[in-house]
C-alpha atoms as a PDB file:
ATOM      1  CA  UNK A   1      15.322  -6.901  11.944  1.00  0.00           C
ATOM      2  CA  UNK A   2      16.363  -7.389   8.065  1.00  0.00           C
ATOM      3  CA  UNK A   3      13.419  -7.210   5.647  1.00  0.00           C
ATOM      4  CA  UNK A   4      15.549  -7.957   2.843  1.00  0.00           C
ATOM      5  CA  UNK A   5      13.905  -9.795  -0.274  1.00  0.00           C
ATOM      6  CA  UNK A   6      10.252  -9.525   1.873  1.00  0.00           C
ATOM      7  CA  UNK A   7       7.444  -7.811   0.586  1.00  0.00           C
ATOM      8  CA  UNK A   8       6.635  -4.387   1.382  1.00  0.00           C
ATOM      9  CA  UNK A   9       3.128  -3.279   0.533  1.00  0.00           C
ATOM     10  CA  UNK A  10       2.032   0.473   0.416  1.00  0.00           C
ATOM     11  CA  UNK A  11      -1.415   1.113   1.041  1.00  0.00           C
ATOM     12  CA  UNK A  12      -2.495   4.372  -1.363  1.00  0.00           C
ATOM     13  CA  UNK A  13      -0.879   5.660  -4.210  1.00  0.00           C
ATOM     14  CA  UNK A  14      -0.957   9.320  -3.716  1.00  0.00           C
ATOM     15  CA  UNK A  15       1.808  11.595  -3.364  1.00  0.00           C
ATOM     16  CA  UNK A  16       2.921  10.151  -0.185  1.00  0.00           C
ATOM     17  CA  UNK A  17       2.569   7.089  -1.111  1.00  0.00           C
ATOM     18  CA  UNK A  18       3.928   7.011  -4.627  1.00  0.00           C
ATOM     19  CA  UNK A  19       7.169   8.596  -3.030  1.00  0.00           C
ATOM     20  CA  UNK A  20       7.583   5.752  -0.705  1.00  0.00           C
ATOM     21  CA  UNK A  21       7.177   3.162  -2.870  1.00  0.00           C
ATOM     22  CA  UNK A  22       9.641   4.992  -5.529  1.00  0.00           C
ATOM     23  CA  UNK A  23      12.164   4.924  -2.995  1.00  0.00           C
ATOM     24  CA  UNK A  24      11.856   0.986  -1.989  1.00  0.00           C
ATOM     25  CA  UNK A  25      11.992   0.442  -5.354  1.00  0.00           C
ATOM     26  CA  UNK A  26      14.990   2.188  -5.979  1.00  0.00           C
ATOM     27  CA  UNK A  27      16.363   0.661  -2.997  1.00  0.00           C
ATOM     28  CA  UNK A  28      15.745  -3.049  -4.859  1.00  0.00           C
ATOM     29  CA  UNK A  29      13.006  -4.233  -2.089  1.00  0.00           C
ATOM     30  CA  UNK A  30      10.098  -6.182  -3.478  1.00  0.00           C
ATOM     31  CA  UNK A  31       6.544  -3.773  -3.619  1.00  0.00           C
ATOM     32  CA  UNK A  32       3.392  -4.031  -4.025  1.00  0.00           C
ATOM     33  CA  UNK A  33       0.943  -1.218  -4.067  1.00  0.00           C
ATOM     34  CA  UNK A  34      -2.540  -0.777  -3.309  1.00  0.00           C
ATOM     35  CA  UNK A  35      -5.260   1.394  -4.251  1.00  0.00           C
ATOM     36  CA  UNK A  36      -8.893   1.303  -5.001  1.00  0.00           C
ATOM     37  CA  UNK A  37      -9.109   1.394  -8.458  1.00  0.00           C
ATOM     38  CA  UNK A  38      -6.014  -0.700  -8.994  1.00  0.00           C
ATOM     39  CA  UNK A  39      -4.190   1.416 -11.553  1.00  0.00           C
ATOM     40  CA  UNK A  40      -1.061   3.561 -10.956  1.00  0.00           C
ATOM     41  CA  UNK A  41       1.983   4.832 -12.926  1.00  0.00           C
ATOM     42  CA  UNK A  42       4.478   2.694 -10.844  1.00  0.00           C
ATOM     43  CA  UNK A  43       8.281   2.270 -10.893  1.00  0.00           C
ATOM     44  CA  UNK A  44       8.941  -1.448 -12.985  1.00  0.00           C
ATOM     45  CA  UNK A  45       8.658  -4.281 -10.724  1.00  0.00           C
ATOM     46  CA  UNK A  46       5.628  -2.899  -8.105  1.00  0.00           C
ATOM     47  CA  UNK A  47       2.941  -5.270  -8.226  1.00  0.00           C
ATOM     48  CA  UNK A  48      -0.505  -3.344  -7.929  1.00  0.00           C
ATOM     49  CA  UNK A  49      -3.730  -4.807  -6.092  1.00  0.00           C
ATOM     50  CA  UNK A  50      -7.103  -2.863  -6.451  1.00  0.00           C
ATOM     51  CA  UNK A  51      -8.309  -3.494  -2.563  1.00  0.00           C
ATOM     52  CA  UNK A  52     -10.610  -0.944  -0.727  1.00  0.00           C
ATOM     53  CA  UNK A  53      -8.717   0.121   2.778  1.00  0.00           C
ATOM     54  CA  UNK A  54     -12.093   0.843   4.411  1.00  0.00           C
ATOM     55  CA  UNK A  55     -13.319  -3.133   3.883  1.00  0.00           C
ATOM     56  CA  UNK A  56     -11.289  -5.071   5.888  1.00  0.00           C
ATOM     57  CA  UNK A  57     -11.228  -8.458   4.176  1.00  0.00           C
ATOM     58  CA  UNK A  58      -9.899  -6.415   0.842  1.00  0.00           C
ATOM     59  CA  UNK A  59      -7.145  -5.032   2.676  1.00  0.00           C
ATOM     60  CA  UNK A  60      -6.214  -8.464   4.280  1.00  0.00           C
ATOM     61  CA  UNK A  61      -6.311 -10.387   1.016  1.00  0.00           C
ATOM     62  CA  UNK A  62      -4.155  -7.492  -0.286  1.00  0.00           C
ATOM     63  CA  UNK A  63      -1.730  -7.276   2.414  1.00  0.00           C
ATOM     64  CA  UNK A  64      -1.126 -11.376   2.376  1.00  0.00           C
ATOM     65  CA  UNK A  65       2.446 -12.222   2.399  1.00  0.00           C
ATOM     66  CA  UNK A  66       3.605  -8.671   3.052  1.00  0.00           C
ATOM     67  CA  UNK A  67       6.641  -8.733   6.008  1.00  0.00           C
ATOM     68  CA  UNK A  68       6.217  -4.796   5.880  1.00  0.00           C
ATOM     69  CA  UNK A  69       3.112  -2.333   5.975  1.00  0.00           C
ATOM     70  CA  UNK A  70       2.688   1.549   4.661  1.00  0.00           C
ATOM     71  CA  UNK A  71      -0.024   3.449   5.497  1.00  0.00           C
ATOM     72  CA  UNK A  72      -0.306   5.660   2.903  1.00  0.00           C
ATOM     73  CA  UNK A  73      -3.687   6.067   2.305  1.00  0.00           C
ATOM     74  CA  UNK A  74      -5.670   8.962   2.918  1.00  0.00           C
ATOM     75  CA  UNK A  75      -9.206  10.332   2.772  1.00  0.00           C
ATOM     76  CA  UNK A  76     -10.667  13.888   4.571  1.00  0.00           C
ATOM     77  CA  UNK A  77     -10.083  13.934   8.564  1.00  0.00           C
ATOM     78  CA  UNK A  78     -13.641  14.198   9.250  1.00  0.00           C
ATOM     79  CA  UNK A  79     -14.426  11.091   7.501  1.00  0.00           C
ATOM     80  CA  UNK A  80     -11.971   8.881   9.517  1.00  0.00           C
ATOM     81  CA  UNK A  81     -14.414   7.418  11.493  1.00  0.00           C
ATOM     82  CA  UNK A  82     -15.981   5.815   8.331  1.00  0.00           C
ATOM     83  CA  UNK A  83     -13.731   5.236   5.872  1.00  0.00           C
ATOM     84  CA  UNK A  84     -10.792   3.807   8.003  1.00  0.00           C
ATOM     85  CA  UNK A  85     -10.982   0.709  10.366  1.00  0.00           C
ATOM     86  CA  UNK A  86      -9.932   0.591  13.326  1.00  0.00           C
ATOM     87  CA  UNK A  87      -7.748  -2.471  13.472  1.00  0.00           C
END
């Protein structure tokens, strides 16, 4: 499956995920990043959407039109439960 010229979208903007989208951008794929407070030192060319990956309607409006997902985002194990959904 190509996912040339679609839309990845990487969900957090930590150290994982700043790395991965670095590298899509580098590789010329289209980005767009996500984060809560919806600012981020991002390669050129990465769109960024403040969305909150706990609400679920945030995340969907911010993950509209993406071909590709990355889970990037990360809070402390114990708090899964709460502060990620489960689908």
């Amino acid at each position: 499956m190509s996912t040339e010229g679609e839309l990845h979208v990487v969900v957090g903007t930590g150290p994982l995920g700043l790395a991965v989208v670095r590298c899509l951008a580098e590789a010329g794929e289209r980005v767009r990043a996500v984060n809560r407070s919806g600012r981020a030192e991002l390669p050129e060319g990465v769109e960024l959407v403040a969305a909150n990956a706990s609400d679920g309607s945030s995340l969907s409006r911010a993950l509209e039109d993406g071909a590709v997902l990355y889970h990037c985002a990360n809070t402390l194990y114990h708090t899964w439960p709460k502060t990620l959904p489960r689908s």
